[in-house]
PDB file of N, CA and C in Angstrom:
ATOM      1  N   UNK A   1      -2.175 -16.553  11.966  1.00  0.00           N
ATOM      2  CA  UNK A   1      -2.726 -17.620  11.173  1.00  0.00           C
ATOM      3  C   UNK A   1      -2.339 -17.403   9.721  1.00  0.00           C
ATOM      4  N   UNK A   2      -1.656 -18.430   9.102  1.00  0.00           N
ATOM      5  CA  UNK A   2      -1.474 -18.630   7.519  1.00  0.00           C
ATOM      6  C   UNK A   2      -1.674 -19.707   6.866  1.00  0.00           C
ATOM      7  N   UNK A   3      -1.895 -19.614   5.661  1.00  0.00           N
ATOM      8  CA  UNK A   3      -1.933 -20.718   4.775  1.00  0.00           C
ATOM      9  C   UNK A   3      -0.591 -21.271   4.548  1.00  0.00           C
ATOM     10  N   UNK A   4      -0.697 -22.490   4.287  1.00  0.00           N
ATOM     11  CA  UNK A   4       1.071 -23.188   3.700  1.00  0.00           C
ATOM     12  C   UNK A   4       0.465 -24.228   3.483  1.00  0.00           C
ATOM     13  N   UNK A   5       0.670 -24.480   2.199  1.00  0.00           N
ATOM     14  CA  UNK A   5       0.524 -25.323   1.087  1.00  0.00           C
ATOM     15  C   UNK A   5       1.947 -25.562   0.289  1.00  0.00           C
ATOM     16  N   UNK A   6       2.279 -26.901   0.417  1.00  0.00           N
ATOM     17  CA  UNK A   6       3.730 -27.103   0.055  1.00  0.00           C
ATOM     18  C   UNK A   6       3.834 -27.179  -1.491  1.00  0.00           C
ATOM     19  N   UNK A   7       2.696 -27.972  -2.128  1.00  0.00           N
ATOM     20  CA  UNK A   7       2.044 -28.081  -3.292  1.00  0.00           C
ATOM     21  C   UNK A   7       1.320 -28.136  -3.745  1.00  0.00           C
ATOM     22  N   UNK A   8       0.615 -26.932  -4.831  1.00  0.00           N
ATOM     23  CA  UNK A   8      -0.121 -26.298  -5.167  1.00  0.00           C
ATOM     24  C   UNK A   8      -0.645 -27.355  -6.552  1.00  0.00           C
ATOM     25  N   UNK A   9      -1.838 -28.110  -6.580  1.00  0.00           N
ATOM     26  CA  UNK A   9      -1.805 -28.955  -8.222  1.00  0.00           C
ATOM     27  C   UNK A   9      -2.540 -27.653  -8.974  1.00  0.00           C
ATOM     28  N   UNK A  10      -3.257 -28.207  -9.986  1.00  0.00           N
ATOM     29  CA  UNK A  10      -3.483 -26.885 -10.838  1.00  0.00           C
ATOM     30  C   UNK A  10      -5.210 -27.084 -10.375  1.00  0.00           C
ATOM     31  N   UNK A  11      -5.680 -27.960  -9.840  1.00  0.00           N
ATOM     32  CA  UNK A  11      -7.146 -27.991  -8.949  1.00  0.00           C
ATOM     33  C   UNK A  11      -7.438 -27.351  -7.767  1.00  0.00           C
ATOM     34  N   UNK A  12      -6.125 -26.467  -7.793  1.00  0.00           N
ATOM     35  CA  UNK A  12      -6.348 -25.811  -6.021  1.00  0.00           C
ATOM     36  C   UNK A  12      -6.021 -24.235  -5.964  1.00  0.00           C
ATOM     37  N   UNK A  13      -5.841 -23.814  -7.576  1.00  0.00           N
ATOM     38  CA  UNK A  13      -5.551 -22.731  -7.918  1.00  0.00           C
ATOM     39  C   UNK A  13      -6.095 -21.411  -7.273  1.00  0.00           C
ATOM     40  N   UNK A  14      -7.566 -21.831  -7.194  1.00  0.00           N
ATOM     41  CA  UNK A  14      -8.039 -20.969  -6.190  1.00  0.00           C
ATOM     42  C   UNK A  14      -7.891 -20.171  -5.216  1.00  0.00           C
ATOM     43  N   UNK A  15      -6.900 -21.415  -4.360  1.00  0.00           N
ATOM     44  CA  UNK A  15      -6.436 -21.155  -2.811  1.00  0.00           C
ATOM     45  C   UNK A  15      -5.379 -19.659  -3.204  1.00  0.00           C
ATOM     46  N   UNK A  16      -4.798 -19.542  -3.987  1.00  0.00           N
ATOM     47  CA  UNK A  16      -4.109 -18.157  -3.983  1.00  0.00           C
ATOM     48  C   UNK A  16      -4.783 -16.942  -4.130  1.00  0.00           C
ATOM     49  N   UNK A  17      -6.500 -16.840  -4.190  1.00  0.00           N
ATOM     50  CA  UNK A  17      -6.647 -16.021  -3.660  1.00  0.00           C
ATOM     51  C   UNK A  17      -7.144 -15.619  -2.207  1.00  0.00           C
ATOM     52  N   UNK A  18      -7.026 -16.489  -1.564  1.00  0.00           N
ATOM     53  CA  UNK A  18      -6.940 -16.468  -0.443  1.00  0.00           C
ATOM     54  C   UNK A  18      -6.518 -15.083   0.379  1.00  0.00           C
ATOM     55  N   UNK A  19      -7.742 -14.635   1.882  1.00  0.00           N
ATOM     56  CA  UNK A  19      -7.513 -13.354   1.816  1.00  0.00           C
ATOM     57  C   UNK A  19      -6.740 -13.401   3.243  1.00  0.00           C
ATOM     58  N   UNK A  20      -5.808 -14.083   3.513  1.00  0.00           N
ATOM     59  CA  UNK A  20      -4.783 -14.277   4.616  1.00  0.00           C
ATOM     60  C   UNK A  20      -3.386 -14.701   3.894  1.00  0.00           C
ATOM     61  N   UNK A  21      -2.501 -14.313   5.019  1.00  0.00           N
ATOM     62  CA  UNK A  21      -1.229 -14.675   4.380  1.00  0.00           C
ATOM     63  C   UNK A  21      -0.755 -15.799   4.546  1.00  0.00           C
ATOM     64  N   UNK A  22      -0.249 -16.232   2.840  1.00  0.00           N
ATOM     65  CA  UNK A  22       0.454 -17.803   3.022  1.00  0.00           C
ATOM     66  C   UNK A  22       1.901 -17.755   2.216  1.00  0.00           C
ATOM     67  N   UNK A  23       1.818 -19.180   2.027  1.00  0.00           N
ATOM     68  CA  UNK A  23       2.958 -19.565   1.992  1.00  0.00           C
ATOM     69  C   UNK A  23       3.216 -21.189   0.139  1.00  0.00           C
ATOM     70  N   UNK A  24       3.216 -20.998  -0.804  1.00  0.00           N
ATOM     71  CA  UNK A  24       2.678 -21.830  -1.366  1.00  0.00           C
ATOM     72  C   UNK A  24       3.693 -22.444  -2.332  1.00  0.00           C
ATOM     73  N   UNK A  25       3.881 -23.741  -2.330  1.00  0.00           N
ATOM     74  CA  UNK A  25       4.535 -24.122  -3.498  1.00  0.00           C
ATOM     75  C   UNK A  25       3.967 -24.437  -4.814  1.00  0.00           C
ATOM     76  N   UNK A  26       4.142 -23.377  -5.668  1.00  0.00           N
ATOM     77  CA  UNK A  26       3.722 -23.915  -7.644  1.00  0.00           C
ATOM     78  C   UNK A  26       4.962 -24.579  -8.221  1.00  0.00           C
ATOM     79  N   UNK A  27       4.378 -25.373  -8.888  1.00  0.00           N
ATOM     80  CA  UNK A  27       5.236 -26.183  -9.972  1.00  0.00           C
ATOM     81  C   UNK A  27       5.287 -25.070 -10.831  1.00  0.00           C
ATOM     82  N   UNK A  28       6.341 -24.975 -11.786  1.00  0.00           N
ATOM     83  CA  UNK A  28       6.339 -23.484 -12.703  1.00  0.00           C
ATOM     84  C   UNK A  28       5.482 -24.108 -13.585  1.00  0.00           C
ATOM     85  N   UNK A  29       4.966 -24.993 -14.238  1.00  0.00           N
ATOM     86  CA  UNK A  29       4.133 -25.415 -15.080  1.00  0.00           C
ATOM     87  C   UNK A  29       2.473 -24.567 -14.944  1.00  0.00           C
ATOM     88  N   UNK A  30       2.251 -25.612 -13.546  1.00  0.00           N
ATOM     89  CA  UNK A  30       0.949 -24.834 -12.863  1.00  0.00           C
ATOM     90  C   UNK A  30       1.383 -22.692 -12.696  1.00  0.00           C
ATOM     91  N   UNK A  31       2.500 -22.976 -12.413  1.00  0.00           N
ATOM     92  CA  UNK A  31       2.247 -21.313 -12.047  1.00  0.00           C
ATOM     93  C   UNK A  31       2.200 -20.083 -13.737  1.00  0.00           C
ATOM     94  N   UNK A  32       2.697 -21.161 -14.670  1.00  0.00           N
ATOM     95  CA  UNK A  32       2.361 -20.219 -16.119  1.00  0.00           C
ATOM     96  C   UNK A  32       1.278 -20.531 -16.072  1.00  0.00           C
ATOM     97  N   UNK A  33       0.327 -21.689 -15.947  1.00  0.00           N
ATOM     98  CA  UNK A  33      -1.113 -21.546 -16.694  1.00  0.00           C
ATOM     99  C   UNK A  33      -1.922 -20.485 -15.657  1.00  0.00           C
ATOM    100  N   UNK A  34      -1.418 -20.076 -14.330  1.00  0.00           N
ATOM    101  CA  UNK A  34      -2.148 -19.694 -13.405  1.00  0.00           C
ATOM    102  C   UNK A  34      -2.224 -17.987 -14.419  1.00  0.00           C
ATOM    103  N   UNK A  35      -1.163 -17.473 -14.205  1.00  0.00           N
ATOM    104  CA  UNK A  35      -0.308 -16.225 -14.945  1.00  0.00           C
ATOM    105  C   UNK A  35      -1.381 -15.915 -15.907  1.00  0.00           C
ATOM    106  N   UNK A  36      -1.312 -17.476 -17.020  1.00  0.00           N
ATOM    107  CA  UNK A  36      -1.964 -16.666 -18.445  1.00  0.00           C
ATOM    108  C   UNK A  36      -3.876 -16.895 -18.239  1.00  0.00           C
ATOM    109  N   UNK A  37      -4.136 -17.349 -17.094  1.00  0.00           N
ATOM    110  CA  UNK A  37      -5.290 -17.410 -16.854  1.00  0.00           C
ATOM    111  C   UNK A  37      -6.152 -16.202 -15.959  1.00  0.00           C
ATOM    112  N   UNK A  38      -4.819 -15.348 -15.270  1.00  0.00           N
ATOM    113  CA  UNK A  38      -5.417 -13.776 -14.790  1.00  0.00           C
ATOM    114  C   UNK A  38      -5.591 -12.931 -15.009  1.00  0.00           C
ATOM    115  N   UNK A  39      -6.543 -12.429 -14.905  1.00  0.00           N
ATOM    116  CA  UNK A  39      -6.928 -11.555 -15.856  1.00  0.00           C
ATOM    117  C   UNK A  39      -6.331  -9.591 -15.050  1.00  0.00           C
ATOM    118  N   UNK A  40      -6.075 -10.586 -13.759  1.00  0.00           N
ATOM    119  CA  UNK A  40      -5.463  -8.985 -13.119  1.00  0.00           C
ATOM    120  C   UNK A  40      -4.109  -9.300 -12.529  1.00  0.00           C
ATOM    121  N   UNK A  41      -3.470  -7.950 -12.242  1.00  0.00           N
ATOM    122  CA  UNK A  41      -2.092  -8.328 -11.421  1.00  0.00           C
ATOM    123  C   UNK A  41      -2.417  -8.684 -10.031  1.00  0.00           C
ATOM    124  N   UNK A  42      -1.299  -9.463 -10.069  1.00  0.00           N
ATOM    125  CA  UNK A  42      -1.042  -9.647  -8.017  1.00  0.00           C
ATOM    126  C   UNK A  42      -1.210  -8.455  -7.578  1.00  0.00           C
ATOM    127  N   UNK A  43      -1.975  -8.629  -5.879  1.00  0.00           N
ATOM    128  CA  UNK A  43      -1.725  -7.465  -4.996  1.00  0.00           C
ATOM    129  C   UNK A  43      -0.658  -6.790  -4.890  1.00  0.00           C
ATOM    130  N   UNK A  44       0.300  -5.736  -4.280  1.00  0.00           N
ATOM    131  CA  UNK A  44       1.352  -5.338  -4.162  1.00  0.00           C
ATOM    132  C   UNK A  44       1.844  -6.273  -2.772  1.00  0.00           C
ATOM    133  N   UNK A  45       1.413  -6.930  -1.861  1.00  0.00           N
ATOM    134  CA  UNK A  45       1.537  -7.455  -0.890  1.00  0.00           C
ATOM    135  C   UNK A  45       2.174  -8.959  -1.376  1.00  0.00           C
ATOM    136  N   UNK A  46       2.132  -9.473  -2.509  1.00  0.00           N
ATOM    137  CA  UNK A  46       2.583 -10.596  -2.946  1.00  0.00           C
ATOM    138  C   UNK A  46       4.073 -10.792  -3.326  1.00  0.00           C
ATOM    139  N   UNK A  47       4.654 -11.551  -3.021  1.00  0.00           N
ATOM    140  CA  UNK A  47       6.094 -11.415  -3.789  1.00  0.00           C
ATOM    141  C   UNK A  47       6.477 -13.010  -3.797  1.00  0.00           C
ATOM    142  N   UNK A  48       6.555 -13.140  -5.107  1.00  0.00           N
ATOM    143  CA  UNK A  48       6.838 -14.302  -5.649  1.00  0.00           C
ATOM    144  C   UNK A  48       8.594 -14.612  -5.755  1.00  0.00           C
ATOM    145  N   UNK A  49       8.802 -15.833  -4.719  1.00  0.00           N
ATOM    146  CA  UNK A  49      10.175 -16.399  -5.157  1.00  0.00           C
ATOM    147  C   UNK A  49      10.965 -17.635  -5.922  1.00  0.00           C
ATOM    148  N   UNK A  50      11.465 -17.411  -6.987  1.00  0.00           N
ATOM    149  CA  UNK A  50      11.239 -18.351  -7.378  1.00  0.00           C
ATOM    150  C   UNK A  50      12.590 -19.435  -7.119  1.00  0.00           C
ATOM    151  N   UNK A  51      12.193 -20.348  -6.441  1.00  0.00           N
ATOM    152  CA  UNK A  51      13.394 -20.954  -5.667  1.00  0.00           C
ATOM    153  C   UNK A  51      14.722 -21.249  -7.056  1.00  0.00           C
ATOM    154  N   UNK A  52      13.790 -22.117  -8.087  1.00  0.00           N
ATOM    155  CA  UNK A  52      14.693 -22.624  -8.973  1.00  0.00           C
ATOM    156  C   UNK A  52      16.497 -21.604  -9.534  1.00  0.00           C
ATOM    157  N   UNK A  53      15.156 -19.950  -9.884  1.00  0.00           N
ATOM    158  CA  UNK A  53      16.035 -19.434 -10.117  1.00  0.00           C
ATOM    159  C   UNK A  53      17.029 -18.471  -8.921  1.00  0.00           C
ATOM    160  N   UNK A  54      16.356 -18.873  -7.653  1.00  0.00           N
ATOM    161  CA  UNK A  54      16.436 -17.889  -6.711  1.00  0.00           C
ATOM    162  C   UNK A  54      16.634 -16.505  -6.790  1.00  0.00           C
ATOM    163  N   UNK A  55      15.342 -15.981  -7.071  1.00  0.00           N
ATOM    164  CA  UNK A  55      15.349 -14.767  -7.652  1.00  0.00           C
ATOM    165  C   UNK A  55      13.836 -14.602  -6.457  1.00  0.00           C
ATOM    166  N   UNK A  56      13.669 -13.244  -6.449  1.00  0.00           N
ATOM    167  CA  UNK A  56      12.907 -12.668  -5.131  1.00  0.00           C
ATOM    168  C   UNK A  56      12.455 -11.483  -6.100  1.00  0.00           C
ATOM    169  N   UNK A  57      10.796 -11.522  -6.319  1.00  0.00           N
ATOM    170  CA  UNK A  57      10.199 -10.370  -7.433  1.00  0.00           C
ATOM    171  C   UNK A  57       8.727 -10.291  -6.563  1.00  0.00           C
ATOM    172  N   UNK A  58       9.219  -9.046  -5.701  1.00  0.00           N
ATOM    173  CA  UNK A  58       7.950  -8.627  -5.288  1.00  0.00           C
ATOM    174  C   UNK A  58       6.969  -7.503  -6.063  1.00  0.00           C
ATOM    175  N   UNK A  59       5.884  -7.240  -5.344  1.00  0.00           N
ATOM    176  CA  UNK A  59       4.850  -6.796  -6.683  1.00  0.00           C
ATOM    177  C   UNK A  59       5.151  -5.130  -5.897  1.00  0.00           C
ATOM    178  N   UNK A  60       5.415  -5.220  -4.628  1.00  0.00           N
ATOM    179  CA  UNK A  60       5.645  -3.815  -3.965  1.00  0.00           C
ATOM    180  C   UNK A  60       6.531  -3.933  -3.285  1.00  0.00           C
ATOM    181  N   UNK A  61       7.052  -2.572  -2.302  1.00  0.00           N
ATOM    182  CA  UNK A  61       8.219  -2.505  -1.106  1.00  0.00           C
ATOM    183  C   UNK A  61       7.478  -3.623   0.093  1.00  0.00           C
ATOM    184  N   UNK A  62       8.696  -4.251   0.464  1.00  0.00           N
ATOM    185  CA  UNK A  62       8.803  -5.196   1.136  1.00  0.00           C
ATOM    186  C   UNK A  62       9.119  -4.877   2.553  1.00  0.00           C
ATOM    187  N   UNK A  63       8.625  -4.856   3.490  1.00  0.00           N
ATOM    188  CA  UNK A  63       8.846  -3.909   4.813  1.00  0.00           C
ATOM    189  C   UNK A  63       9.950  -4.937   5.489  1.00  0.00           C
ATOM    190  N   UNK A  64      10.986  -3.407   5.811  1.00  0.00           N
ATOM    191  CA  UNK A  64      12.045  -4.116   7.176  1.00  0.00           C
ATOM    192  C   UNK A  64      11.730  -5.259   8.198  1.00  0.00           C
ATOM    193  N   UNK A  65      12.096  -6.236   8.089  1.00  0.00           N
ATOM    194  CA  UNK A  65      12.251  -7.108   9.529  1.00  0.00           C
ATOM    195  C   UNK A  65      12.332  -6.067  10.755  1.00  0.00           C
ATOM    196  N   UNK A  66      11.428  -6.086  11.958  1.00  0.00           N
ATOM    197  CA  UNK A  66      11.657  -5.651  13.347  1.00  0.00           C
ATOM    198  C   UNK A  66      12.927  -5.633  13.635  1.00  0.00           C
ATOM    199  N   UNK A  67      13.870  -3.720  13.227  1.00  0.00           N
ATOM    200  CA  UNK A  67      14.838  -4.585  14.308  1.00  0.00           C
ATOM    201  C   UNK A  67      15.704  -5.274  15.479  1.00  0.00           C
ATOM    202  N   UNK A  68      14.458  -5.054  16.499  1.00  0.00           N
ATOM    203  CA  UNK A  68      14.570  -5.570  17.972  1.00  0.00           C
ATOM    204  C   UNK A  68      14.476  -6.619  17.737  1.00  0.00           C
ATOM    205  N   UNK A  69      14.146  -7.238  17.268  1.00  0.00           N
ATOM    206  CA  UNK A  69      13.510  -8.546  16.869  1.00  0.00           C
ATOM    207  C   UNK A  69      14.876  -9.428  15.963  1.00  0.00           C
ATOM    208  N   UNK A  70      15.176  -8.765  15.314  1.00  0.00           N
ATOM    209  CA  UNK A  70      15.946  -9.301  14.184  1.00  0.00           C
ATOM    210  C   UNK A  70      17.506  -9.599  14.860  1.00  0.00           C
ATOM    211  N   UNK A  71      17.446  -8.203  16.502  1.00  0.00           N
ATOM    212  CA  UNK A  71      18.898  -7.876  16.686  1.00  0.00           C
ATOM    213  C   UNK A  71      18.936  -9.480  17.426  1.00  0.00           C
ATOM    214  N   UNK A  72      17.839  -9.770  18.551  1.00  0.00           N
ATOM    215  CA  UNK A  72      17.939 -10.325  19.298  1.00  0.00           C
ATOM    216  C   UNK A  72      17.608 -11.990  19.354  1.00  0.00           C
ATOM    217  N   UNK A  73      17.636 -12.044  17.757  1.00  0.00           N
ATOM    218  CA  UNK A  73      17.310 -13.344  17.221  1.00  0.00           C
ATOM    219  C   UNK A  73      18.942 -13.673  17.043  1.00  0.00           C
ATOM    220  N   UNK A  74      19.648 -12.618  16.617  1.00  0.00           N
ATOM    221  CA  UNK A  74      21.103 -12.507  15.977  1.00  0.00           C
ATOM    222  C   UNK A  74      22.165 -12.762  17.024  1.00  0.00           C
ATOM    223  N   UNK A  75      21.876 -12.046  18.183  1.00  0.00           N
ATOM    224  CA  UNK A  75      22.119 -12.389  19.199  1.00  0.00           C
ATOM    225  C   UNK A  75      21.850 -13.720  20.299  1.00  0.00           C
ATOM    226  N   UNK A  76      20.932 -14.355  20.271  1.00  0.00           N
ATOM    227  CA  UNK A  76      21.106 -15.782  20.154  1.00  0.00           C
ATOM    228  C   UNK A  76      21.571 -16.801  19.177  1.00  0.00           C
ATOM    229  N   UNK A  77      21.658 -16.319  18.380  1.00  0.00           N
ATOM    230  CA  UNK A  77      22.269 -17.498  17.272  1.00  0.00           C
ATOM    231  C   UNK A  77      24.065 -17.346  17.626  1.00  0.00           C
ATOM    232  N   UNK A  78      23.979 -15.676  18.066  1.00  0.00           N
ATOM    233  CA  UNK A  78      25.949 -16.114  18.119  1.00  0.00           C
ATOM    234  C   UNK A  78      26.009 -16.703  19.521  1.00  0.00           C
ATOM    235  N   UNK A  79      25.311 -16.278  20.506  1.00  0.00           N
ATOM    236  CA  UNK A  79      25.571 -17.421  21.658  1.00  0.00           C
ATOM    237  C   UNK A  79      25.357 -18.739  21.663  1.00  0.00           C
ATOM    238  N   UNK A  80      24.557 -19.478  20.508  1.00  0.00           N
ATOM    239  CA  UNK A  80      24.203 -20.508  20.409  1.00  0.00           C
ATOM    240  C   UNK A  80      25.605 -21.535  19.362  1.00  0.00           C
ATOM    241  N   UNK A  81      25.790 -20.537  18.658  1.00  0.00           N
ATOM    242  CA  UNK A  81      27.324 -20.528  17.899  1.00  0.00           C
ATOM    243  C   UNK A  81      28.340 -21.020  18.788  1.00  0.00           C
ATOM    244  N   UNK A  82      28.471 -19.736  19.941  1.00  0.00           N
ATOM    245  CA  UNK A  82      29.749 -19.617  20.578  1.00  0.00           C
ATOM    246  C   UNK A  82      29.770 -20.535  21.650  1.00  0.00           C
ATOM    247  N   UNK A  83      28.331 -21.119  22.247  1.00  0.00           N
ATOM    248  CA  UNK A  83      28.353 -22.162  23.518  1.00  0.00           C
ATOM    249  C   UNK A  83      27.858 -22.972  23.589  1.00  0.00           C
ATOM    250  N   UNK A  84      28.480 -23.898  23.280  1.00  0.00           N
ATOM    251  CA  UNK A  84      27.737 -25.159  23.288  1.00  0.00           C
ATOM    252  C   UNK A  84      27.093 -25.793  24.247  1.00  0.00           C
ATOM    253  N   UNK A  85      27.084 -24.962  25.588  1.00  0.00           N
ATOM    254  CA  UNK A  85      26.316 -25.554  26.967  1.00  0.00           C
ATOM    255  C   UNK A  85      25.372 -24.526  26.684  1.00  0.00           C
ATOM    256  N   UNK A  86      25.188 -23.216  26.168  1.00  0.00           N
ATOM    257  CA  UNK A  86      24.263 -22.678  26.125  1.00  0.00           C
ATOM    258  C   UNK A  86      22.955 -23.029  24.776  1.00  0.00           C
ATOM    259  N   UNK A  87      23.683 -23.609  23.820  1.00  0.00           N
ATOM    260  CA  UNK A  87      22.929 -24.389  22.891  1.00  0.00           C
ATOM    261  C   UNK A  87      21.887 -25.789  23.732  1.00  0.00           C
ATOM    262  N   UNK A  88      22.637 -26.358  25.022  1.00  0.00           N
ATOM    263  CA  UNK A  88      22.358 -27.463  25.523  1.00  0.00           C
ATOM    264  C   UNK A  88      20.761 -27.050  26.207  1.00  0.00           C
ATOM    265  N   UNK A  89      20.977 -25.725  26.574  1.00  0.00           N
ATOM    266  CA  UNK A  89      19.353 -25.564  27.386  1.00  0.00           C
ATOM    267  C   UNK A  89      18.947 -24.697  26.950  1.00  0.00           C
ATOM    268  N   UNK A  90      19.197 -24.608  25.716  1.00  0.00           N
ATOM    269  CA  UNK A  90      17.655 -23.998  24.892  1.00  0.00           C
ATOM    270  C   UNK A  90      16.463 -24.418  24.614  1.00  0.00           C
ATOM    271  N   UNK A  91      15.422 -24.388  24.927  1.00  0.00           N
ATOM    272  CA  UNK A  91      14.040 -24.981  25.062  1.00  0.00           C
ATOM    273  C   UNK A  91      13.883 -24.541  23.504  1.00  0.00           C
ATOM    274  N   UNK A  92      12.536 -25.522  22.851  1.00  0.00           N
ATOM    275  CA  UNK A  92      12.384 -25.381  21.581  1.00  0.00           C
ATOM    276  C   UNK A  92      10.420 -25.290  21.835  1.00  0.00           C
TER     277      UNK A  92
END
């Protein structure tokens, strides 16, 4: 279960402290007044990206992707690449 909030106005500011993991879009406008309005740092669990500049600034180490998980995601995408009948009966 997560939060995802595509857009964040500056009336919902709240929702980032939220004690589950999400997902949130700030306008950089809203996200300076948020900044000069805290009085503490982000958790280390937070990592802010900022699409515009595409830049990736987490507050701590960012843990490895699974990689059983990662191999075998990789591994369908090149069969899904390489076959187009096998792209055909992939269930979604």
């Amino acid at each position: 279960m997560f939060l995802n909030i595509s857009h964040l106005t500056s009336t919902m500011t709240d929702y980032i402290d939220a004690p589950i993991p999400y997902i949130v879009g700030i306008p950089r406008d809203t996200w300076n007044k948020i900044k000069a309005n805290k009085k503490s740092t982000l958790p280390p669990e937070v990592a802010i990206y900022d699409i515009d500049e595409r830049t990736l600034n987490p507050n701590g180490p960012i843990p490895a992707f699974p990689g059983e998980l990662a191999g075998s995601i990789y591994e369908s995408l090149i069969q899904v690449l390489n076959n187009k009948d096998y792209a055909d009966n992939v269930s979604y």
